[in-house]
Each structure stands twice: as C-alpha cells, then as structure tokens.
PDB file of N, CA and C in Angstrom:
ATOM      1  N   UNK A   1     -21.375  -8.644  -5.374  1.00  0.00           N
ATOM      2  CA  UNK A   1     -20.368  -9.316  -4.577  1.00  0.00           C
ATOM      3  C   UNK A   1     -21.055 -10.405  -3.762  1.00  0.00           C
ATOM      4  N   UNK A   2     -20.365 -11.581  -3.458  1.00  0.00           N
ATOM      5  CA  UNK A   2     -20.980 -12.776  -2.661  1.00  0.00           C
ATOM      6  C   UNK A   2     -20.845 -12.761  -1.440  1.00  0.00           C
ATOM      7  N   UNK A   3     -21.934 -13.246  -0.672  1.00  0.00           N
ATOM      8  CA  UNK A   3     -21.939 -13.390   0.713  1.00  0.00           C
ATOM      9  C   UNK A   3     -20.511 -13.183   0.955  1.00  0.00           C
ATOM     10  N   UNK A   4     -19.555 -14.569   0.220  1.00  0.00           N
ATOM     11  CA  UNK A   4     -18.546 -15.403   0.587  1.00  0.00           C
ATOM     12  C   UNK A   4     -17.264 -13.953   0.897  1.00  0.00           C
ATOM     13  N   UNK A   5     -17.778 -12.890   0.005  1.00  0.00           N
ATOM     14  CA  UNK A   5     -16.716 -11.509  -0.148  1.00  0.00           C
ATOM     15  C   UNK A   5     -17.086 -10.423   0.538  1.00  0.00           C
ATOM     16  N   UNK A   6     -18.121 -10.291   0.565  1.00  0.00           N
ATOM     17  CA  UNK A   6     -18.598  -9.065   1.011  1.00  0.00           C
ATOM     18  C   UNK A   6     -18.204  -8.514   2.080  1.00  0.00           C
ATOM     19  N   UNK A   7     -17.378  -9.430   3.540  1.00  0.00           N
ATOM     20  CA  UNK A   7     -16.821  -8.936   4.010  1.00  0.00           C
ATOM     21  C   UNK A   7     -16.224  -8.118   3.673  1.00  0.00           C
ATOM     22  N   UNK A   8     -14.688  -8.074   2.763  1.00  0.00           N
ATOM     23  CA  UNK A   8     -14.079  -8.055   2.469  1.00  0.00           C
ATOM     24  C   UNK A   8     -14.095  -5.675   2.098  1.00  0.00           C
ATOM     25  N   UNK A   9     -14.991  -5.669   1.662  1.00  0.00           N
ATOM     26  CA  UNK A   9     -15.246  -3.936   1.037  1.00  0.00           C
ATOM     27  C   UNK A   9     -15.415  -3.422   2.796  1.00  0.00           C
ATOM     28  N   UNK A  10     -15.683  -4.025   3.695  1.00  0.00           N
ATOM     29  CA  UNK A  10     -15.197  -3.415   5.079  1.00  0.00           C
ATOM     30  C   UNK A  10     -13.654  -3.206   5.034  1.00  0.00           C
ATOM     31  N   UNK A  11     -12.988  -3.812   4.022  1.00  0.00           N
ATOM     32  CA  UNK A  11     -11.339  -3.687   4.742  1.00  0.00           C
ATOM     33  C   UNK A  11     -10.925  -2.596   3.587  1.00  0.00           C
ATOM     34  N   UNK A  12     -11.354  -2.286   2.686  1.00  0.00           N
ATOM     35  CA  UNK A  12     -11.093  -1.799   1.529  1.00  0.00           C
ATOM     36  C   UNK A  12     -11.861  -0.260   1.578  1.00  0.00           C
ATOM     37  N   UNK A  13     -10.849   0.923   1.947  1.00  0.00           N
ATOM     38  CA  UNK A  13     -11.431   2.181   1.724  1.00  0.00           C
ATOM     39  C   UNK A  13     -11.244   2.687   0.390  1.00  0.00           C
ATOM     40  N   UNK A  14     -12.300   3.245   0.122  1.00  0.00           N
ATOM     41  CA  UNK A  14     -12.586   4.086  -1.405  1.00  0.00           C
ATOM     42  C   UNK A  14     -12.310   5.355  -1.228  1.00  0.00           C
ATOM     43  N   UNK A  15     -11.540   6.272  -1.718  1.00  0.00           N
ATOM     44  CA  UNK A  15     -11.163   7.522  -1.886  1.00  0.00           C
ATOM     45  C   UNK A  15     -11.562   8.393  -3.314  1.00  0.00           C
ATOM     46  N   UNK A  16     -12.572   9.044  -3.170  1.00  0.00           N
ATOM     47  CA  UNK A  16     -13.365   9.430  -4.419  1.00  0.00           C
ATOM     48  C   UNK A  16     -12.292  10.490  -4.786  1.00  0.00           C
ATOM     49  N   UNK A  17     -12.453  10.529  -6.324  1.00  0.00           N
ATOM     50  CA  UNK A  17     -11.811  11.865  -6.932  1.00  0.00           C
ATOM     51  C   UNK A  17     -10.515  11.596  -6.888  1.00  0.00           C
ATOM     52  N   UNK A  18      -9.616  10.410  -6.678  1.00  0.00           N
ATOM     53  CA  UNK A  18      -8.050  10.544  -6.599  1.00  0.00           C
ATOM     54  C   UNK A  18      -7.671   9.059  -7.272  1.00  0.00           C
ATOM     55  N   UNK A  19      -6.752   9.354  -8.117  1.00  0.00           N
ATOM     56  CA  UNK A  19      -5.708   9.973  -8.644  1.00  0.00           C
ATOM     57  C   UNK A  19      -6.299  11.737  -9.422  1.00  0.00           C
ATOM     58  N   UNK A  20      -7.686  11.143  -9.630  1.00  0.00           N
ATOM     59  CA  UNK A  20      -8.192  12.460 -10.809  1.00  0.00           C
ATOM     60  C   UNK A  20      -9.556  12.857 -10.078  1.00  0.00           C
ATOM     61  N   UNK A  21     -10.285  13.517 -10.255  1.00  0.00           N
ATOM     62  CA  UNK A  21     -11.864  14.046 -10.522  1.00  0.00           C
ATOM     63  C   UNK A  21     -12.558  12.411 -11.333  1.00  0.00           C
ATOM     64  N   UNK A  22     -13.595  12.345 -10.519  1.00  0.00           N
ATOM     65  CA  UNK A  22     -14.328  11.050 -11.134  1.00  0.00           C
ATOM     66  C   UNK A  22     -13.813   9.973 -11.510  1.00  0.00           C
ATOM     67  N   UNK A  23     -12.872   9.630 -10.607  1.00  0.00           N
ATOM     68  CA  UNK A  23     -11.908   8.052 -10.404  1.00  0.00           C
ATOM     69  C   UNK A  23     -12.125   7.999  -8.645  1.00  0.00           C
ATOM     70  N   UNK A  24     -12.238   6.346  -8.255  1.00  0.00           N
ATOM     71  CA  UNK A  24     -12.014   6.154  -7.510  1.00  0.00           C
ATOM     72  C   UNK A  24     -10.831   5.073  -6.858  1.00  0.00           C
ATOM     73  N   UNK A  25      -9.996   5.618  -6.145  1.00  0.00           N
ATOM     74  CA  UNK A  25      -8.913   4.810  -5.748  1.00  0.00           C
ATOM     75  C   UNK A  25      -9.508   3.914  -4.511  1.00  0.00           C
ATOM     76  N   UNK A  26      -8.869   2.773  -4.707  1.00  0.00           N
ATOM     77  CA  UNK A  26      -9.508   1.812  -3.685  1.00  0.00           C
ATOM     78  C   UNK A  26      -7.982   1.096  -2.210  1.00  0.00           C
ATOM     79  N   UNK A  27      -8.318   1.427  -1.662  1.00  0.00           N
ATOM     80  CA  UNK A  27      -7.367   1.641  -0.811  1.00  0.00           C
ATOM     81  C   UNK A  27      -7.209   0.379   0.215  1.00  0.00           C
ATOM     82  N   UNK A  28      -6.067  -0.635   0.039  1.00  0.00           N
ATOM     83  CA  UNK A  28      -5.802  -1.654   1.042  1.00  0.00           C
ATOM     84  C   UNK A  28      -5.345  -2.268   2.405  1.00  0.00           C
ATOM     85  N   UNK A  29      -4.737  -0.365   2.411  1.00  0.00           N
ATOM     86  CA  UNK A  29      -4.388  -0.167   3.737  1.00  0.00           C
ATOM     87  C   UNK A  29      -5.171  -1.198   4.583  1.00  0.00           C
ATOM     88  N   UNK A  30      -6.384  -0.646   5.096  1.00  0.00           N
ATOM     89  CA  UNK A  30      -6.862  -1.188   5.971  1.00  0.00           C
ATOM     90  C   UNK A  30      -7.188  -2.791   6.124  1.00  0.00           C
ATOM     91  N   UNK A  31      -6.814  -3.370   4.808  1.00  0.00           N
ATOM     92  CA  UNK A  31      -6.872  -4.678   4.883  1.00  0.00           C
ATOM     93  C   UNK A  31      -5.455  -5.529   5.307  1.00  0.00           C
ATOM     94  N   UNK A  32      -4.659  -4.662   4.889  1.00  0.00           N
ATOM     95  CA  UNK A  32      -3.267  -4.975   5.308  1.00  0.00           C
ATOM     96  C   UNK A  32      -2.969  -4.898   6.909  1.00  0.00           C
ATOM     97  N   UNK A  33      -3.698  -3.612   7.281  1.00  0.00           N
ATOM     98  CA  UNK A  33      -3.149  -3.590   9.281  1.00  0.00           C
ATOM     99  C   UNK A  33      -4.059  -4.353   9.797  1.00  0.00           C
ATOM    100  N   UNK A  34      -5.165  -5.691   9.320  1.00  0.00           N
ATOM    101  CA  UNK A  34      -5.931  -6.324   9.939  1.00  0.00           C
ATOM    102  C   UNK A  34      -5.122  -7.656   9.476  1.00  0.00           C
ATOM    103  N   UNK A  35      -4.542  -8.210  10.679  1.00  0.00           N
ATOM    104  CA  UNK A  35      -4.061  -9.536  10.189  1.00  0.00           C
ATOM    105  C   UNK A  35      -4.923 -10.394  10.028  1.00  0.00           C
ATOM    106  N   UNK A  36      -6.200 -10.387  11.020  1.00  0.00           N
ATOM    107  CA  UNK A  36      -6.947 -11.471  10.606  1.00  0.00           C
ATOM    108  C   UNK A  36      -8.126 -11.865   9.048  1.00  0.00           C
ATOM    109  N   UNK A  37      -8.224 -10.100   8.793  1.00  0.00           N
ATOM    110  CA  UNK A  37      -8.316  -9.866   7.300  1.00  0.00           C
ATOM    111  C   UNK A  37      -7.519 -10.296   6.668  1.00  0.00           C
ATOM    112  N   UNK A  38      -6.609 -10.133   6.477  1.00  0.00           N
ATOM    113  CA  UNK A  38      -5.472  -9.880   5.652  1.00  0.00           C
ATOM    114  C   UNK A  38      -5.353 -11.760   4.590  1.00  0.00           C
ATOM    115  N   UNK A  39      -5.340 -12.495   6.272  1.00  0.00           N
ATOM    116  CA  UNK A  39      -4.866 -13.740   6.249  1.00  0.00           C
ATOM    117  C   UNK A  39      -6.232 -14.730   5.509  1.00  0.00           C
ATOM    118  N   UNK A  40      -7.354 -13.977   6.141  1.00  0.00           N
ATOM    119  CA  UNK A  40      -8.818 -14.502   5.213  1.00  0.00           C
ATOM    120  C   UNK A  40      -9.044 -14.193   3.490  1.00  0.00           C
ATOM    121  N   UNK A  41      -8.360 -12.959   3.419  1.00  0.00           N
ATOM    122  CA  UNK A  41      -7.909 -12.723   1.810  1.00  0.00           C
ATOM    123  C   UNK A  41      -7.484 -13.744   1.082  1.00  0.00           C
ATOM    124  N   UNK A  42      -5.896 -13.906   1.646  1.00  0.00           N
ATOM    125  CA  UNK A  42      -4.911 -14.715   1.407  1.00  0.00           C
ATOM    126  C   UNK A  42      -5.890 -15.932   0.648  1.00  0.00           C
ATOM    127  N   UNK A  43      -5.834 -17.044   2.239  1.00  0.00           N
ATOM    128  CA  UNK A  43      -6.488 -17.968   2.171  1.00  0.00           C
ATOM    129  C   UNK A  43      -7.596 -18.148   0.872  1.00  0.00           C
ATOM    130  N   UNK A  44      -8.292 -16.917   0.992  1.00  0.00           N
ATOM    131  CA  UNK A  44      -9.679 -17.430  -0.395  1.00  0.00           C
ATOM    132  C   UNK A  44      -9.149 -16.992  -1.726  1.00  0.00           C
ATOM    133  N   UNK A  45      -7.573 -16.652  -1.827  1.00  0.00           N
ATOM    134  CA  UNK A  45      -7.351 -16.389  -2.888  1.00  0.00           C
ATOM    135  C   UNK A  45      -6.923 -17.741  -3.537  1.00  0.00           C
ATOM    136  N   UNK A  46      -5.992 -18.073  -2.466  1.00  0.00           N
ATOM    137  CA  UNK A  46      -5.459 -19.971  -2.742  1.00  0.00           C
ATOM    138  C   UNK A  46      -6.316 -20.769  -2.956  1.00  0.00           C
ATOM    139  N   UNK A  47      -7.361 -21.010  -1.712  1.00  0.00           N
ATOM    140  CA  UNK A  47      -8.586 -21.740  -1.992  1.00  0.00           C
ATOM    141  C   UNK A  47      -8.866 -21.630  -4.024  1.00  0.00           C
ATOM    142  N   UNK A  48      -8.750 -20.419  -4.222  1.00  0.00           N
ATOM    143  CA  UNK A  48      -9.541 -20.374  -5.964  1.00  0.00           C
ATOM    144  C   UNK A  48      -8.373 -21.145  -6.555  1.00  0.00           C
ATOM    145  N   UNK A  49      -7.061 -21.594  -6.869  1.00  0.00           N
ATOM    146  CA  UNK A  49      -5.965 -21.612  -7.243  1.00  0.00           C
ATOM    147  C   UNK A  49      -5.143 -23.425  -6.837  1.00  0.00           C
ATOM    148  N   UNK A  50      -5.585 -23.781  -6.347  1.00  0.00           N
ATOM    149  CA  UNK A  50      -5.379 -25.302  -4.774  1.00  0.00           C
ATOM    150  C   UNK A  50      -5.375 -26.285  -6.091  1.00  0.00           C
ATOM    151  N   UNK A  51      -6.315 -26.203  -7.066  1.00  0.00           N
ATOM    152  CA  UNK A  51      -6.401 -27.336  -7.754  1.00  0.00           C
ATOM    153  C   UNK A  51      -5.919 -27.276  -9.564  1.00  0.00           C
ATOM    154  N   UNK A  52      -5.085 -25.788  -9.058  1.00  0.00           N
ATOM    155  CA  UNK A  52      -4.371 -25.824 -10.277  1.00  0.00           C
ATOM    156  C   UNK A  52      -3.004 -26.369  -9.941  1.00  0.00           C
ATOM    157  N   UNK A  53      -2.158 -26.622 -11.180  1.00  0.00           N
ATOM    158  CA  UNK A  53      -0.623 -26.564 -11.031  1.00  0.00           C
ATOM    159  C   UNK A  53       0.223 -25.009 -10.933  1.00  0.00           C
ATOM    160  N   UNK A  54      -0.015 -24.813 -10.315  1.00  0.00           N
ATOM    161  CA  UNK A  54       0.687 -22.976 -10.611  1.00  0.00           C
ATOM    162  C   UNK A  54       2.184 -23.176  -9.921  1.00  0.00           C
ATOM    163  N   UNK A  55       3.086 -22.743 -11.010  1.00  0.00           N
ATOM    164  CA  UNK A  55       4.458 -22.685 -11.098  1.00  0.00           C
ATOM    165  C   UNK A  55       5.051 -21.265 -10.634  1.00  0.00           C
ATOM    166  N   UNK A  56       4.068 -20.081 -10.859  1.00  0.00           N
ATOM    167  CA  UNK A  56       4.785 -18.711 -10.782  1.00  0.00           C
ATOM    168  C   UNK A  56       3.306 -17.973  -9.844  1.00  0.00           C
ATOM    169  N   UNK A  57       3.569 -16.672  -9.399  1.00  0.00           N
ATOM    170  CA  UNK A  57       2.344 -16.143  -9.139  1.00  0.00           C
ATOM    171  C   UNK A  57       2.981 -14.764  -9.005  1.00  0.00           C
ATOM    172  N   UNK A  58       2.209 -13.907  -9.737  1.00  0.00           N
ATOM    173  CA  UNK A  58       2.726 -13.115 -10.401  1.00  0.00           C
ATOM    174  C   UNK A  58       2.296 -11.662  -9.636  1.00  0.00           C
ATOM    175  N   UNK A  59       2.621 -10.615  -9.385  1.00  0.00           N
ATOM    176  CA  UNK A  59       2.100  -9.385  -8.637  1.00  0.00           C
ATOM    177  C   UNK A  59       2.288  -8.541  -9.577  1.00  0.00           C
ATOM    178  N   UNK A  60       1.345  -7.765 -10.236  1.00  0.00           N
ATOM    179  CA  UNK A  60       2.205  -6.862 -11.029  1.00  0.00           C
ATOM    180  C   UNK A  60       2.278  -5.648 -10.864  1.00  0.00           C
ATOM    181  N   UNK A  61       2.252  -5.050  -9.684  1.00  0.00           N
ATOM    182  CA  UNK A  61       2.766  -3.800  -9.125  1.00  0.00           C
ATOM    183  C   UNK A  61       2.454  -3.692  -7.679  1.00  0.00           C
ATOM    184  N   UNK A  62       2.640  -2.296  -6.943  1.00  0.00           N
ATOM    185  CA  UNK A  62       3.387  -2.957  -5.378  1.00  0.00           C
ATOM    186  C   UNK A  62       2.247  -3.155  -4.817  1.00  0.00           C
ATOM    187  N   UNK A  63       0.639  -2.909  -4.461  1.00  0.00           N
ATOM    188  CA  UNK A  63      -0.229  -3.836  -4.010  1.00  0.00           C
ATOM    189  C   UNK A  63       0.032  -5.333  -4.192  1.00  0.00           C
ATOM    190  N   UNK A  64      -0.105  -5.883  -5.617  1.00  0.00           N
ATOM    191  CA  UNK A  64       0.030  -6.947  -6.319  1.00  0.00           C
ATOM    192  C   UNK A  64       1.250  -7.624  -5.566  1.00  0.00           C
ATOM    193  N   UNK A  65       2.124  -7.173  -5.591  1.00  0.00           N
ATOM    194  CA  UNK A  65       3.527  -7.884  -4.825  1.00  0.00           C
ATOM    195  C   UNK A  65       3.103  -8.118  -3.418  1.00  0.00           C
ATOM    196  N   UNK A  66       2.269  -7.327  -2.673  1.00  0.00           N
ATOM    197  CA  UNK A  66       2.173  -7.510  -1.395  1.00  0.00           C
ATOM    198  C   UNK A  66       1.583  -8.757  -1.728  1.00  0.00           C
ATOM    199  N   UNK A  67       0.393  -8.730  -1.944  1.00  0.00           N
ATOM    200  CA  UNK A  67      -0.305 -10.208  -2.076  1.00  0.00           C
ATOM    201  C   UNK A  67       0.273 -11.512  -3.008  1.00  0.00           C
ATOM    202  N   UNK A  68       0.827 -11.110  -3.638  1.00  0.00           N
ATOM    203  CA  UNK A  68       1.629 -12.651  -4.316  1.00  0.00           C
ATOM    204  C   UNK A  68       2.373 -12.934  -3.209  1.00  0.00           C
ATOM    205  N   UNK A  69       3.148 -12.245  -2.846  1.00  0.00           N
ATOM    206  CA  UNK A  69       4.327 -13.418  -1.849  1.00  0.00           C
ATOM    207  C   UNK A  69       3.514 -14.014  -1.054  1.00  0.00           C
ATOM    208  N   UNK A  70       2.402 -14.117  -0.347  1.00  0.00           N
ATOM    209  CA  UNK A  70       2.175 -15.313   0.425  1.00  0.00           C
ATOM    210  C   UNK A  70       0.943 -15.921   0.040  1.00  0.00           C
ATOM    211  N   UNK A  71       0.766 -15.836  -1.111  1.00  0.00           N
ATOM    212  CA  UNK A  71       0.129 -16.703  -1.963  1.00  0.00           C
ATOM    213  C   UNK A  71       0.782 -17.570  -2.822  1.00  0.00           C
ATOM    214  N   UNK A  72       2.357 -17.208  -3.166  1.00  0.00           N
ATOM    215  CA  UNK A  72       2.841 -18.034  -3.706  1.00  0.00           C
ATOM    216  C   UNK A  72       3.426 -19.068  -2.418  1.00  0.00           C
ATOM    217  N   UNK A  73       3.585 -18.901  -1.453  1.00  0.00           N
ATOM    218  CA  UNK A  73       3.906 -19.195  -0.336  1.00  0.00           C
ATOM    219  C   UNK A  73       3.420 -20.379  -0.580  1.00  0.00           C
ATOM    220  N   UNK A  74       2.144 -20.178   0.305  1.00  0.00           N
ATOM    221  CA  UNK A  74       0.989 -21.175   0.503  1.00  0.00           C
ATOM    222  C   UNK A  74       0.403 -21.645  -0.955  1.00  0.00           C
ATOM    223  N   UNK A  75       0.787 -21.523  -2.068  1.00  0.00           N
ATOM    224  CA  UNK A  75       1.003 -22.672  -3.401  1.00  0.00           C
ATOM    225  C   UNK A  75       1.815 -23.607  -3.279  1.00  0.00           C
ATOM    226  N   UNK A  76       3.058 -22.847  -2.948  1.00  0.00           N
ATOM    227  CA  UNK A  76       4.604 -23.778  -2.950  1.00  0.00           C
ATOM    228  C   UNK A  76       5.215 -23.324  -4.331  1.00  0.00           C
ATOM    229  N   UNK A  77       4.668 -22.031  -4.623  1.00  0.00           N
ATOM    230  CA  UNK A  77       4.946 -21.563  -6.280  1.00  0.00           C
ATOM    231  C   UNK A  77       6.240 -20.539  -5.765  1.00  0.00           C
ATOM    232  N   UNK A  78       6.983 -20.508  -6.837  1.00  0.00           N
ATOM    233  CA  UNK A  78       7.577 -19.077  -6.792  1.00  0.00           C
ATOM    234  C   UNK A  78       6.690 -17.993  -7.504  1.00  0.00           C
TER     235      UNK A  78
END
C-alpha cells in the first residue's frame, strides 16, 4: 500500500474468521463515522477518475452504494 493510502487501513477494521473460519471481513464502519476520513476517501477516489468522461458510477452492493453517491456527485455523473 502507498504512503498516499496507508492512512486509510487505520479507518478500516478487519474481523478475522467472519463470514467463515479463514476469511477476513474488512469493515468500513469506522471509515464512515470519521467524516474527515470518509471525505479524504471520497476525494482520492475522484482525484483517480477527474480526467475521465464518466457518465455512470456504479456501487455494486450496499458498501459500494455508500461510496458511489458522492463520487458520482463530485463527477457530475449519475
């Protein structure tokens, strides 16, 4: 992981063994009740995305949805 991220596994708890034995679920909670996390996510996700044309931005399940809507936001994408 890069300098530029590494913050980032501070906001992100790991829960060993769940859903199963020898899986780990990675948990966003804590990146979500930190707005000022939350919003530094955001931001470096667009930053990657700024110099495309992106028409749609897509979440594909309910983490995923949290973070598309204000990434499509701050595109101007639906």
């Amino acid at each position: 992981m890069s300098a530029e991220t590494s913050w980032l596994t501070q906001h992100v708890r790991e829960i060993v063994g769940y859903p199963a034995p020898g899986e780990v679920f990675r948990d966003i909670t804590p990146l979500l009740g930190d707005g000022v996390a939350f919003r530094r996510a955001i931001d470096q996700l667009v930053a990657r995305f700024e110099v495309e044309q992106v028409d749609r931005v897509i979440g594909m399940e309910a983490r995923g949805f949290i973070v598309a809507a204000p990434v499509a936001i701050a595109l101007g994408a639906g």
